[in-house]
PDBML (XML) file of the C-alpha atoms, coordinates in Angstrom:
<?xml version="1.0" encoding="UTF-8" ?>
<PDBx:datablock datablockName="MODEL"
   xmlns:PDBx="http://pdbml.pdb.org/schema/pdbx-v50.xsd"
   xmlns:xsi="http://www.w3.org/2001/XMLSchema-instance"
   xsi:schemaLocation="http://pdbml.pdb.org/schema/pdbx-v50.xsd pdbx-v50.xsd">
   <PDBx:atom_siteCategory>
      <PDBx:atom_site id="1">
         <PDBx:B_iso_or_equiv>0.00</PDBx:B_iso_or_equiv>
         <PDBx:Cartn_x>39.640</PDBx:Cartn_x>
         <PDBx:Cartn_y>140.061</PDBx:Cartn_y>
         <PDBx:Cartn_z>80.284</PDBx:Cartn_z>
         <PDBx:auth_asym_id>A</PDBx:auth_asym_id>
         <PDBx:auth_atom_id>CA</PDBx:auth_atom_id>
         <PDBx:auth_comp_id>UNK</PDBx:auth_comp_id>
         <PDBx:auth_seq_id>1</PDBx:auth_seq_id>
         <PDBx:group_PDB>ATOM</PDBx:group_PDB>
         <PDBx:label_alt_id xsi:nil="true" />
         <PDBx:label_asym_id>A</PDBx:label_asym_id>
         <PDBx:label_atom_id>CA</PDBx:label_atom_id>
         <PDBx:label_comp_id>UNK</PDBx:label_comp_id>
         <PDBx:label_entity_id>1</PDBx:label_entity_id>
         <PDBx:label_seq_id>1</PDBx:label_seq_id>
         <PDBx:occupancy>1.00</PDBx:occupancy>
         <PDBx:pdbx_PDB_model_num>1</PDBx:pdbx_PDB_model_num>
         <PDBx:type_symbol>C</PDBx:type_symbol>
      </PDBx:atom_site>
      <PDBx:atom_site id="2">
         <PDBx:B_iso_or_equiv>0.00</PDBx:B_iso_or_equiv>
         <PDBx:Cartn_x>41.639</PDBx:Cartn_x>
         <PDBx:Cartn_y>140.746</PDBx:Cartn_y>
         <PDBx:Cartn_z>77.149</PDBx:Cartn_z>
         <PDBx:auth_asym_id>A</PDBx:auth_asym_id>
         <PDBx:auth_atom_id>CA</PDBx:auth_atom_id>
         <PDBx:auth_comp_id>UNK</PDBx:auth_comp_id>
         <PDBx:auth_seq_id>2</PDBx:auth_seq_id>
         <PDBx:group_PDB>ATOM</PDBx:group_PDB>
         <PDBx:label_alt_id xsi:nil="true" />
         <PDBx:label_asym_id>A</PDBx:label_asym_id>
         <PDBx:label_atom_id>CA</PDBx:label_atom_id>
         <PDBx:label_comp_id>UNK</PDBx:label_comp_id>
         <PDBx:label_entity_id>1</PDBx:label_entity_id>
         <PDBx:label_seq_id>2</PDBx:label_seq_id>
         <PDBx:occupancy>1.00</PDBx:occupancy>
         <PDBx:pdbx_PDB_model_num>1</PDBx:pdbx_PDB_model_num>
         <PDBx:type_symbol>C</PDBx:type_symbol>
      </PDBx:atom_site>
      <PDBx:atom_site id="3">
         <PDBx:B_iso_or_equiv>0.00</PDBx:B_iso_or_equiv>
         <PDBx:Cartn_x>42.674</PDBx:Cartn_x>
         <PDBx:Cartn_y>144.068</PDBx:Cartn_y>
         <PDBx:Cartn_z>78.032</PDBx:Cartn_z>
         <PDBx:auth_asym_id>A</PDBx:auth_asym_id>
         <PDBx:auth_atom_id>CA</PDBx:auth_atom_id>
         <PDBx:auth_comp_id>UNK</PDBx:auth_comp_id>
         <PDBx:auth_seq_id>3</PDBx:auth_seq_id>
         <PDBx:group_PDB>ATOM</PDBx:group_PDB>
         <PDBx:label_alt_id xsi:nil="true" />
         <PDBx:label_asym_id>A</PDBx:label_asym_id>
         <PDBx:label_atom_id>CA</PDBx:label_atom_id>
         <PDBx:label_comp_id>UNK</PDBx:label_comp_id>
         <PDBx:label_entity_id>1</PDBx:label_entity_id>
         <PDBx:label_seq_id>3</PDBx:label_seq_id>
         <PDBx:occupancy>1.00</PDBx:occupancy>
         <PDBx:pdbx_PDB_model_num>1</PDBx:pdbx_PDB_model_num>
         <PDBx:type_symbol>C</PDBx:type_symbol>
      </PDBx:atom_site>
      <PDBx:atom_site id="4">
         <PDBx:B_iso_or_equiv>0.00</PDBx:B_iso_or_equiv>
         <PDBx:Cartn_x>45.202</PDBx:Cartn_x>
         <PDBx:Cartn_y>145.305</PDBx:Cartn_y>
         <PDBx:Cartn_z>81.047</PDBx:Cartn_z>
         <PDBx:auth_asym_id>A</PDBx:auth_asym_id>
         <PDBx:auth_atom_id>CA</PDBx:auth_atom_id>
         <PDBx:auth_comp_id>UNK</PDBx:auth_comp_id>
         <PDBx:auth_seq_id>4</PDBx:auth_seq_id>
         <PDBx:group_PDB>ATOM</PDBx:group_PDB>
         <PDBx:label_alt_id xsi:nil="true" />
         <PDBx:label_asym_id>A</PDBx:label_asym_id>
         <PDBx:label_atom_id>CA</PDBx:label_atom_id>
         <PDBx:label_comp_id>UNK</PDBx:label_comp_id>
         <PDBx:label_entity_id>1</PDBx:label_entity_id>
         <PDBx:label_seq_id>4</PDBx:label_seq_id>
         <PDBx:occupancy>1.00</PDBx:occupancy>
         <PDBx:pdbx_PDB_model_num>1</PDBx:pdbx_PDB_model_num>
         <PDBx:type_symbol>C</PDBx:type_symbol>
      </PDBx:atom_site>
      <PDBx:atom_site id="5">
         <PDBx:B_iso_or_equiv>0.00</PDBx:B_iso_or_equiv>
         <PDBx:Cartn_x>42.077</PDBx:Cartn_x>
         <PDBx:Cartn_y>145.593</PDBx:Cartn_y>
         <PDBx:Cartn_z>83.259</PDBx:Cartn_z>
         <PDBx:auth_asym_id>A</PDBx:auth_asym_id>
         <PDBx:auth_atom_id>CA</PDBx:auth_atom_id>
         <PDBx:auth_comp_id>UNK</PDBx:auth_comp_id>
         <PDBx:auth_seq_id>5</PDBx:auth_seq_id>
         <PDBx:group_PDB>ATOM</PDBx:group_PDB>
         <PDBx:label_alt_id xsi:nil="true" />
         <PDBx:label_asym_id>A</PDBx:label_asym_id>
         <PDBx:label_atom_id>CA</PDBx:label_atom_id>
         <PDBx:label_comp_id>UNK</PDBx:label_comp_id>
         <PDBx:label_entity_id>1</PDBx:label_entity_id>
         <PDBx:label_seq_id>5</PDBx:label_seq_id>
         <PDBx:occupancy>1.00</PDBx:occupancy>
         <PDBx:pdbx_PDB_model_num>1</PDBx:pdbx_PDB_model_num>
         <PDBx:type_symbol>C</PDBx:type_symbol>
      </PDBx:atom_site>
      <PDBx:atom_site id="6">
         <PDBx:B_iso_or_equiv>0.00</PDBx:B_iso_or_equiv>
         <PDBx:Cartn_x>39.075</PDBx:Cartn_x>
         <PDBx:Cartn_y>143.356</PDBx:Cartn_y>
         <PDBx:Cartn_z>83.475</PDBx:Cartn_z>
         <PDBx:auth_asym_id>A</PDBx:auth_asym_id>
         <PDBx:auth_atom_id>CA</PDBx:auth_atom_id>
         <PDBx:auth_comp_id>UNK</PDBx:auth_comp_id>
         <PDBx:auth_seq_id>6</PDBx:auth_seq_id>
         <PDBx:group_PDB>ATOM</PDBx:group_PDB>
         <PDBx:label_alt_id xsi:nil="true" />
         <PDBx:label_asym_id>A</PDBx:label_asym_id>
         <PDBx:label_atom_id>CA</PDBx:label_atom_id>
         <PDBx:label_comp_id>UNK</PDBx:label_comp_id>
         <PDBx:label_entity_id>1</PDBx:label_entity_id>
         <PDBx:label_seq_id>6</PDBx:label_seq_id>
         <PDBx:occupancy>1.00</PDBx:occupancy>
         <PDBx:pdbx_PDB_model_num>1</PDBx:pdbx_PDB_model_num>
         <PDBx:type_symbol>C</PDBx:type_symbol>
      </PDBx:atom_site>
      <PDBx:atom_site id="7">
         <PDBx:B_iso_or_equiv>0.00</PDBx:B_iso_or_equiv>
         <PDBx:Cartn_x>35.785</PDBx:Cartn_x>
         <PDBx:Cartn_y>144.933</PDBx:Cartn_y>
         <PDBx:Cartn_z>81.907</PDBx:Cartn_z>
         <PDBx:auth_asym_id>A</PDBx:auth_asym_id>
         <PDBx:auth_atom_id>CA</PDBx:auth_atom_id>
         <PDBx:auth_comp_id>UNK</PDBx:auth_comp_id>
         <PDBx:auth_seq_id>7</PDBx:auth_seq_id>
         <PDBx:group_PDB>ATOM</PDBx:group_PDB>
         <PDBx:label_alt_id xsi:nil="true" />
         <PDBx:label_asym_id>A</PDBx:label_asym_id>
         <PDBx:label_atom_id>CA</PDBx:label_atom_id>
         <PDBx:label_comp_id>UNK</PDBx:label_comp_id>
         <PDBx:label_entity_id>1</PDBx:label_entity_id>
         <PDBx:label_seq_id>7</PDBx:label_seq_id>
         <PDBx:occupancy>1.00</PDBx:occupancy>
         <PDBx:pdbx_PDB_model_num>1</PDBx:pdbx_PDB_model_num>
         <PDBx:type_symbol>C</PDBx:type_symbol>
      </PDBx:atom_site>
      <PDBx:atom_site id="8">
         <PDBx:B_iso_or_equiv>0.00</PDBx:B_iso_or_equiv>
         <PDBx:Cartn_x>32.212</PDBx:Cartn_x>
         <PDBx:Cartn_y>143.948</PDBx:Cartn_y>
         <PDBx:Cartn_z>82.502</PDBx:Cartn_z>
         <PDBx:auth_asym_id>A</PDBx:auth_asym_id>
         <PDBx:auth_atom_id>CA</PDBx:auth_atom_id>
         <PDBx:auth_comp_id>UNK</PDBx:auth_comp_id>
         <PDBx:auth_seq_id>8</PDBx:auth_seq_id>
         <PDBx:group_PDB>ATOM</PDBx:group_PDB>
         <PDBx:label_alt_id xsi:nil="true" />
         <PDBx:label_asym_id>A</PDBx:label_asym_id>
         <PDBx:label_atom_id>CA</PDBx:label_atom_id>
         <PDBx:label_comp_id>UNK</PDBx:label_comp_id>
         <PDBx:label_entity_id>1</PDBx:label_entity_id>
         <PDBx:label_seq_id>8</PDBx:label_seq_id>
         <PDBx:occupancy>1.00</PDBx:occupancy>
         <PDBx:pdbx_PDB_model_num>1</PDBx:pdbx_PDB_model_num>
         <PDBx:type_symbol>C</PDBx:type_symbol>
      </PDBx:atom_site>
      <PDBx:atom_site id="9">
         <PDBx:B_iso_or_equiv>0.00</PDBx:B_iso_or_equiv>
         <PDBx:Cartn_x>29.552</PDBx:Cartn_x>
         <PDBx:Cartn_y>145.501</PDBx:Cartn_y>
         <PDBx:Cartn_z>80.577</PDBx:Cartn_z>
         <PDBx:auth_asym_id>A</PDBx:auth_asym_id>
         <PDBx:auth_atom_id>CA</PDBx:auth_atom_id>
         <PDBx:auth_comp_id>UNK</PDBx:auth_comp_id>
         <PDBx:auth_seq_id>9</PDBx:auth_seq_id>
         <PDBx:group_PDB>ATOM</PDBx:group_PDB>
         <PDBx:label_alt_id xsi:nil="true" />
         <PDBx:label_asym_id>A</PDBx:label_asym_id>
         <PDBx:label_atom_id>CA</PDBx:label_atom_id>
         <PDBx:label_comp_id>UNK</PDBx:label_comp_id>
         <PDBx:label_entity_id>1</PDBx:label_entity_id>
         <PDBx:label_seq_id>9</PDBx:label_seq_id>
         <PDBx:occupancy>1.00</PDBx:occupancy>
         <PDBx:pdbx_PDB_model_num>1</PDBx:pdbx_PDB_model_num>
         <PDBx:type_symbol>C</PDBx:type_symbol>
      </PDBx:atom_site>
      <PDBx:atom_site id="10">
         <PDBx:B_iso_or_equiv>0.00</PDBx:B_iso_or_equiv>
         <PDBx:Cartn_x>26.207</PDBx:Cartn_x>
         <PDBx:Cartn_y>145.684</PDBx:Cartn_y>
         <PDBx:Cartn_z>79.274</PDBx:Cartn_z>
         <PDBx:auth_asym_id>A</PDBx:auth_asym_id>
         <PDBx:auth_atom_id>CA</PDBx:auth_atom_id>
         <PDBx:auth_comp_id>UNK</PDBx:auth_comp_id>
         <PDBx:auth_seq_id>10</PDBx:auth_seq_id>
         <PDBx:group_PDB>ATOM</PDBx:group_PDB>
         <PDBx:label_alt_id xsi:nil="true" />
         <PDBx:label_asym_id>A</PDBx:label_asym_id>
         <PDBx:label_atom_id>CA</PDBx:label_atom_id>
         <PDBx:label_comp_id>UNK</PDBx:label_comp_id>
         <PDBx:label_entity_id>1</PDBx:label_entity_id>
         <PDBx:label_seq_id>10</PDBx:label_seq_id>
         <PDBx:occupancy>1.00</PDBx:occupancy>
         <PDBx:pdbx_PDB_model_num>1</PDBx:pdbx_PDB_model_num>
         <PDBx:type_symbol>C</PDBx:type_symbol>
      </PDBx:atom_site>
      <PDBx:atom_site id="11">
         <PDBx:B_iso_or_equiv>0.00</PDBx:B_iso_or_equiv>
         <PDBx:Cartn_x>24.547</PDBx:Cartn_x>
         <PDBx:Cartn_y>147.525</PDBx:Cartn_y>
         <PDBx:Cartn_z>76.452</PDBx:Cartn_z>
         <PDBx:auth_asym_id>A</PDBx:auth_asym_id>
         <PDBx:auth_atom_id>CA</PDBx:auth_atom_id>
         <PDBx:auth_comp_id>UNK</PDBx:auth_comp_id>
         <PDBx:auth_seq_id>11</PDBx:auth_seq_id>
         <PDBx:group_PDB>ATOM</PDBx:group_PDB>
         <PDBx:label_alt_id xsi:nil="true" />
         <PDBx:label_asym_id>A</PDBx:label_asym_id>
         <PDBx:label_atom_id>CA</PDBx:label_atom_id>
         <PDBx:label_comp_id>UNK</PDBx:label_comp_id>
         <PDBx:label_entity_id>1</PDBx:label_entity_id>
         <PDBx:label_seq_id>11</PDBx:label_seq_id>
         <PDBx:occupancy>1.00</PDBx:occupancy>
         <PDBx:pdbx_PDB_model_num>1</PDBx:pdbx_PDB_model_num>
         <PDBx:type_symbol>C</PDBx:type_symbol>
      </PDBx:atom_site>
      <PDBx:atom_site id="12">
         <PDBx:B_iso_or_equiv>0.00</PDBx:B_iso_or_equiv>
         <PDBx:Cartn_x>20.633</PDBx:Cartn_x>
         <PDBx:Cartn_y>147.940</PDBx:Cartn_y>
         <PDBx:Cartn_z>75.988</PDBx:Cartn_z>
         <PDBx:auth_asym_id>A</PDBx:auth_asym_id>
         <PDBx:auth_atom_id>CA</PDBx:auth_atom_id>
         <PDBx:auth_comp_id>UNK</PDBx:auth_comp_id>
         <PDBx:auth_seq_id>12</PDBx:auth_seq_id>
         <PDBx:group_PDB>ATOM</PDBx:group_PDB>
         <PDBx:label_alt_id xsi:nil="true" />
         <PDBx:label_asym_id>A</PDBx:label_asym_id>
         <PDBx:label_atom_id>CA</PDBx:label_atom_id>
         <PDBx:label_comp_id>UNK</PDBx:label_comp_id>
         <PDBx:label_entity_id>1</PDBx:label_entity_id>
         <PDBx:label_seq_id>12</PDBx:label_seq_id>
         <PDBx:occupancy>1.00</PDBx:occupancy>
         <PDBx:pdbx_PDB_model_num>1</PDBx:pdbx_PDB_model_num>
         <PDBx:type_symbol>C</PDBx:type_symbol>
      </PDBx:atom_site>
      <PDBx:atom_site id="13">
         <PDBx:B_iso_or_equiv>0.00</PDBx:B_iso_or_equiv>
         <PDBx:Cartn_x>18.473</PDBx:Cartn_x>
         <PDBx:Cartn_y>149.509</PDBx:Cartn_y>
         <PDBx:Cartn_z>72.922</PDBx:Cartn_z>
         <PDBx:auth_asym_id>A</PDBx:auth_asym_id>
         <PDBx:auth_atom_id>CA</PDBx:auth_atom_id>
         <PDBx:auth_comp_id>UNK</PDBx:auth_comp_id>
         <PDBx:auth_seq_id>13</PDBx:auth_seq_id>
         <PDBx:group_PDB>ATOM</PDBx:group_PDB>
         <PDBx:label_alt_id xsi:nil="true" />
         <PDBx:label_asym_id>A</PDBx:label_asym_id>
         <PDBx:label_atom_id>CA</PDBx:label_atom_id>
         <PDBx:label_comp_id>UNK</PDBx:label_comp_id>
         <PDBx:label_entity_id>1</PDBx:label_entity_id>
         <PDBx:label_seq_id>13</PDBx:label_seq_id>
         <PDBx:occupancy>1.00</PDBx:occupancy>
         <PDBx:pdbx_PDB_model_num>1</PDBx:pdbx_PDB_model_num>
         <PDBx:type_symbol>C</PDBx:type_symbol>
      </PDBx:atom_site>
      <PDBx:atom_site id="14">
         <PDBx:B_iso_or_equiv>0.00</PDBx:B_iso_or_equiv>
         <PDBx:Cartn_x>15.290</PDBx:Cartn_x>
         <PDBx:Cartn_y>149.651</PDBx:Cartn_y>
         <PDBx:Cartn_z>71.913</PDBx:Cartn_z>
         <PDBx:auth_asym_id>A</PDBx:auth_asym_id>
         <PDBx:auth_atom_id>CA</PDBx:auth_atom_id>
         <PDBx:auth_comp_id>UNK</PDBx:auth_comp_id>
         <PDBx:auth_seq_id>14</PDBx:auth_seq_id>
         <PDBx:group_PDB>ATOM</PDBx:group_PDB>
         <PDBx:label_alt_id xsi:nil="true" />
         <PDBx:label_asym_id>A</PDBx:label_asym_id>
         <PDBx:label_atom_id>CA</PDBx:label_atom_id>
         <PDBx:label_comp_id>UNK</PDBx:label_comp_id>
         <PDBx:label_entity_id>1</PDBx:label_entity_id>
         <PDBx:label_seq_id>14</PDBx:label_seq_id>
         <PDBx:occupancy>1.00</PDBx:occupancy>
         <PDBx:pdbx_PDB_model_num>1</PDBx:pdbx_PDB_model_num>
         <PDBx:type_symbol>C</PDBx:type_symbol>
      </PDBx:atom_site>
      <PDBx:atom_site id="15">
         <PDBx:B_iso_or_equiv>0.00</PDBx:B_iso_or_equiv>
         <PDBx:Cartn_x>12.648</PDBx:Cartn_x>
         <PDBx:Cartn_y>151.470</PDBx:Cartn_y>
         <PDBx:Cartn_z>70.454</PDBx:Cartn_z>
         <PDBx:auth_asym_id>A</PDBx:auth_asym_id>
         <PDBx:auth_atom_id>CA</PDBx:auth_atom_id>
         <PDBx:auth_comp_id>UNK</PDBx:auth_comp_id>
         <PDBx:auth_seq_id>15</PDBx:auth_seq_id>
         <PDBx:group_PDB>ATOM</PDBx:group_PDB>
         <PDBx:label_alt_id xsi:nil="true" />
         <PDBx:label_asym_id>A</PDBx:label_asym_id>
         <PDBx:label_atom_id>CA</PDBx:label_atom_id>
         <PDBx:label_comp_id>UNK</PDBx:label_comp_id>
         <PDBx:label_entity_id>1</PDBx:label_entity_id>
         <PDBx:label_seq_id>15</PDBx:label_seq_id>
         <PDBx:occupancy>1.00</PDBx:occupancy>
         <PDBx:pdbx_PDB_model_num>1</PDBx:pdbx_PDB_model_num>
         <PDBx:type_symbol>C</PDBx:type_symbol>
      </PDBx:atom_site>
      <PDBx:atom_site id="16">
         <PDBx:B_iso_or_equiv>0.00</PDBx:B_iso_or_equiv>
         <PDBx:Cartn_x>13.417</PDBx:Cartn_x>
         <PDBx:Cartn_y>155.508</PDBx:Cartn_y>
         <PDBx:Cartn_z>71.502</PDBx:Cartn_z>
         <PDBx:auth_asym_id>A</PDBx:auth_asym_id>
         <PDBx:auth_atom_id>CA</PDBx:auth_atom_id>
         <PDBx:auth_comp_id>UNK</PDBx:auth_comp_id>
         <PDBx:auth_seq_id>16</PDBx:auth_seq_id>
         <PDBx:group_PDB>ATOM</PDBx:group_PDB>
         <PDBx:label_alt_id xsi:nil="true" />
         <PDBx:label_asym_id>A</PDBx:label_asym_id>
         <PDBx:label_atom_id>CA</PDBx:label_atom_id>
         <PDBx:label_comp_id>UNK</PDBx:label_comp_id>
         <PDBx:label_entity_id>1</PDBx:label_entity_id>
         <PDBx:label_seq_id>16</PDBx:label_seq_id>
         <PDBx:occupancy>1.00</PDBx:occupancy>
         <PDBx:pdbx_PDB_model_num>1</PDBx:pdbx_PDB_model_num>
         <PDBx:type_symbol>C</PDBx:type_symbol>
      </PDBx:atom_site>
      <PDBx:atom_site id="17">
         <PDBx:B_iso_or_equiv>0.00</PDBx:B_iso_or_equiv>
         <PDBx:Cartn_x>16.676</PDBx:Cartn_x>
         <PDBx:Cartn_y>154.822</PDBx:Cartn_y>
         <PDBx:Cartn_z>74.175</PDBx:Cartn_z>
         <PDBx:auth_asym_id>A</PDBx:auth_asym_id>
         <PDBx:auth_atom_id>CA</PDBx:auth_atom_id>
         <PDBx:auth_comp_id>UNK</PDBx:auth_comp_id>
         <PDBx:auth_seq_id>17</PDBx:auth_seq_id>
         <PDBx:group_PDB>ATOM</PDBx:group_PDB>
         <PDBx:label_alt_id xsi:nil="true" />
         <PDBx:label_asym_id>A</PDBx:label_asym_id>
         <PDBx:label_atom_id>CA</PDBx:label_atom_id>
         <PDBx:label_comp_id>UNK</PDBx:label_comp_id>
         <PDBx:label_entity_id>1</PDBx:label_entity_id>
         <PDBx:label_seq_id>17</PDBx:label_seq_id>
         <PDBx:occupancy>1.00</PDBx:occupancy>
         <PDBx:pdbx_PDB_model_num>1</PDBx:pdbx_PDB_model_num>
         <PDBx:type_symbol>C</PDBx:type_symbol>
      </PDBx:atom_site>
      <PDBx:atom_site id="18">
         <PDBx:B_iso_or_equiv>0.00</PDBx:B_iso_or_equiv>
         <PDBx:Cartn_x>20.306</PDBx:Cartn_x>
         <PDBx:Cartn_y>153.097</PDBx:Cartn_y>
         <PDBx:Cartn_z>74.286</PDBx:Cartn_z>
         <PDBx:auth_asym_id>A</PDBx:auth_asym_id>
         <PDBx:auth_atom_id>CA</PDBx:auth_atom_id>
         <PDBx:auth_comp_id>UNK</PDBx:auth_comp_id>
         <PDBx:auth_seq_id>18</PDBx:auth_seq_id>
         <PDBx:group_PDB>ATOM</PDBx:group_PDB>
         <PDBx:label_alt_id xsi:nil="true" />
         <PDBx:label_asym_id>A</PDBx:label_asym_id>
         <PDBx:label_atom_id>CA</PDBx:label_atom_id>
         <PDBx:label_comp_id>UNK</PDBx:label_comp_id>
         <PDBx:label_entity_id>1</PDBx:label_entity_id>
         <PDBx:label_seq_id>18</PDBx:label_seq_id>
         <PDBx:occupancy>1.00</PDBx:occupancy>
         <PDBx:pdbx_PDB_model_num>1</PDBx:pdbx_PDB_model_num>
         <PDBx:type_symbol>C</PDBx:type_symbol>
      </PDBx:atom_site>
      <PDBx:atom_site id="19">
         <PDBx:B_iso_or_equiv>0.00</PDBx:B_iso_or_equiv>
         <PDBx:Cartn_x>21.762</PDBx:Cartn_x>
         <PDBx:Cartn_y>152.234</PDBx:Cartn_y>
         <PDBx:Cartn_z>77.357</PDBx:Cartn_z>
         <PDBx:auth_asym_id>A</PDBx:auth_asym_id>
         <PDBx:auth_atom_id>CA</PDBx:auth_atom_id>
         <PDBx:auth_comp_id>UNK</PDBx:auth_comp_id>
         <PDBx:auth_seq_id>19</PDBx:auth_seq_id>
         <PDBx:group_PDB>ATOM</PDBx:group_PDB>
         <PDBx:label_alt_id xsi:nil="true" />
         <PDBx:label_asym_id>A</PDBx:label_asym_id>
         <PDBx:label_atom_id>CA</PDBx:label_atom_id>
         <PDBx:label_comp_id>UNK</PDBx:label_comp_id>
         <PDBx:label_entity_id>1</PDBx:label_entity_id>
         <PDBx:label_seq_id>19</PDBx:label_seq_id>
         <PDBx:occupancy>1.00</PDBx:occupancy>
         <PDBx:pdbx_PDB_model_num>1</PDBx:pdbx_PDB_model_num>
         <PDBx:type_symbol>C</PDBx:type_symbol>
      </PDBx:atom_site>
      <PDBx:atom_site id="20">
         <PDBx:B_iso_or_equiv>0.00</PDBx:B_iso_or_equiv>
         <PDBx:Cartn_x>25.504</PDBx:Cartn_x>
         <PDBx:Cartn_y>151.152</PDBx:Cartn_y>
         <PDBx:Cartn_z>78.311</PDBx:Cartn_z>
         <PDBx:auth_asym_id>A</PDBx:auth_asym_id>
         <PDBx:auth_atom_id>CA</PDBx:auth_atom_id>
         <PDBx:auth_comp_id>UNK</PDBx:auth_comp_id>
         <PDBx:auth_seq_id>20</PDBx:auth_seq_id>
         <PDBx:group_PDB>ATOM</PDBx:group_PDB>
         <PDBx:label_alt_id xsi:nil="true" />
         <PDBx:label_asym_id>A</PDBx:label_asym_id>
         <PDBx:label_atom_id>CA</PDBx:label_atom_id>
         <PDBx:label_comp_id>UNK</PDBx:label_comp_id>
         <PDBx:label_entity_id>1</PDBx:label_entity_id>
         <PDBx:label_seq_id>20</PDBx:label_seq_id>
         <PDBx:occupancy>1.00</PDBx:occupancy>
         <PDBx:pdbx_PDB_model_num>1</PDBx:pdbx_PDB_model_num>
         <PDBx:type_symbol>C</PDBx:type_symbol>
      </PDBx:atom_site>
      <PDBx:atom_site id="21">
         <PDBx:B_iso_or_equiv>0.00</PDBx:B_iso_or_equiv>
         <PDBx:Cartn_x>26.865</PDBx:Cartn_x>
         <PDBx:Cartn_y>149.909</PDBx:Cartn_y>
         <PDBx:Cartn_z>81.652</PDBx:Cartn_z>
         <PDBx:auth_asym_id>A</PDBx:auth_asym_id>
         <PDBx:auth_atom_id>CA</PDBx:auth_atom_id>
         <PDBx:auth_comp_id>UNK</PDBx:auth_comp_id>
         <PDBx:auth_seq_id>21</PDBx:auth_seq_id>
         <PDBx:group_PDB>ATOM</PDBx:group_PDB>
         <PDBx:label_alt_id xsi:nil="true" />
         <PDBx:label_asym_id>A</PDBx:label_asym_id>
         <PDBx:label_atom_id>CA</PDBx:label_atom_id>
         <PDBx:label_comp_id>UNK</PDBx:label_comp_id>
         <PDBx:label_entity_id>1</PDBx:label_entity_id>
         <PDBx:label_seq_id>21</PDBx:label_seq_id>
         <PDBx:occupancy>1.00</PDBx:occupancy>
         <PDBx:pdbx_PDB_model_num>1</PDBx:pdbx_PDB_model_num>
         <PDBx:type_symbol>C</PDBx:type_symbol>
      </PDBx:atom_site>
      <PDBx:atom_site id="22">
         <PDBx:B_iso_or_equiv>0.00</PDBx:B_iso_or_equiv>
         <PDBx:Cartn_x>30.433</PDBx:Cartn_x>
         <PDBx:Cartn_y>149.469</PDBx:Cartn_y>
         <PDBx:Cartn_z>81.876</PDBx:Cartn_z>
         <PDBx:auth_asym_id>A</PDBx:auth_asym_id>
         <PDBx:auth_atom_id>CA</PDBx:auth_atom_id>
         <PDBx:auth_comp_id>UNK</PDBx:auth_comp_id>
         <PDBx:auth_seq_id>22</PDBx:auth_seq_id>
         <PDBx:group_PDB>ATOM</PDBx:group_PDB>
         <PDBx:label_alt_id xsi:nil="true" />
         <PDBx:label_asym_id>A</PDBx:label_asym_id>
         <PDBx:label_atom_id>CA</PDBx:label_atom_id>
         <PDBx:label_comp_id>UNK</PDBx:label_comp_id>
         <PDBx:label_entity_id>1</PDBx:label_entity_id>
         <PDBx:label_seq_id>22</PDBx:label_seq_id>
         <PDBx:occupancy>1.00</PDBx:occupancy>
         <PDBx:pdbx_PDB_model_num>1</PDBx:pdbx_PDB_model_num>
         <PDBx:type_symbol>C</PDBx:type_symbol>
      </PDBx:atom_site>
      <PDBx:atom_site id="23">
         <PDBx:B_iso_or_equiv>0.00</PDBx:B_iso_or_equiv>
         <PDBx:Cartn_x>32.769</PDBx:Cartn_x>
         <PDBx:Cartn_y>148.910</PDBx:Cartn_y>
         <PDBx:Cartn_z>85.239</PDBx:Cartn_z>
         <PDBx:auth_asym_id>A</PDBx:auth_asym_id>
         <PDBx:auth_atom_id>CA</PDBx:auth_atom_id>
         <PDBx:auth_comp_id>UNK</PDBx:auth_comp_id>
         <PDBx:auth_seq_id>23</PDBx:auth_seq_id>
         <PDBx:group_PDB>ATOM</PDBx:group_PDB>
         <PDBx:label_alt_id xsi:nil="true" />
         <PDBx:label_asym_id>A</PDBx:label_asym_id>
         <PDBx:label_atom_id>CA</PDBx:label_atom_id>
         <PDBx:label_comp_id>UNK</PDBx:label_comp_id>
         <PDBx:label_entity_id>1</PDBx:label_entity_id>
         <PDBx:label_seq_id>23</PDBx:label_seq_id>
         <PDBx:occupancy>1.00</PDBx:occupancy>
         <PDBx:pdbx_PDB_model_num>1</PDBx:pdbx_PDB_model_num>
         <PDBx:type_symbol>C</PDBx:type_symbol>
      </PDBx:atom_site>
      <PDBx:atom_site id="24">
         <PDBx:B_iso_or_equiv>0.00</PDBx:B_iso_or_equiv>
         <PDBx:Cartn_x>36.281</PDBx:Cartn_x>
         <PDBx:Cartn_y>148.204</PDBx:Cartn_y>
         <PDBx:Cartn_z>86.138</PDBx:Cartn_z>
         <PDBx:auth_asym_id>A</PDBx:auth_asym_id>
         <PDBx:auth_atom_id>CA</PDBx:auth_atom_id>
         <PDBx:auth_comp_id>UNK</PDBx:auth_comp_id>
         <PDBx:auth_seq_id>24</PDBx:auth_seq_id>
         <PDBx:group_PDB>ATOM</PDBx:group_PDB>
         <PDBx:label_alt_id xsi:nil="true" />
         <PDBx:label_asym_id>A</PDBx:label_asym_id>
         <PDBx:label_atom_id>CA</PDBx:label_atom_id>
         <PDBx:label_comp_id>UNK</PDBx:label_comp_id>
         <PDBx:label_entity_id>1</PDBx:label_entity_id>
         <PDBx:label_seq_id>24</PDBx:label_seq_id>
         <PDBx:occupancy>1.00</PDBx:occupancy>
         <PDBx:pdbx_PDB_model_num>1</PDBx:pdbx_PDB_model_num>
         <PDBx:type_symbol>C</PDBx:type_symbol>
      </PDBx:atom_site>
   </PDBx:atom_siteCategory>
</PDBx:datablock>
């Protein structure tokens, strides 16, 4: 909440992939 919008995300890795999920 530190920003001037509200963020939620997520981030994933492992062995061969990255994944990110961010929303507003």
């Amino acid at each position: 909440p530190s920003g001037s919008a509200i963020e939620f995300s997520s981030l994933g890795w492992g062995v061969g992939f990255q994944s990110m999920i961010v929303a507003y």
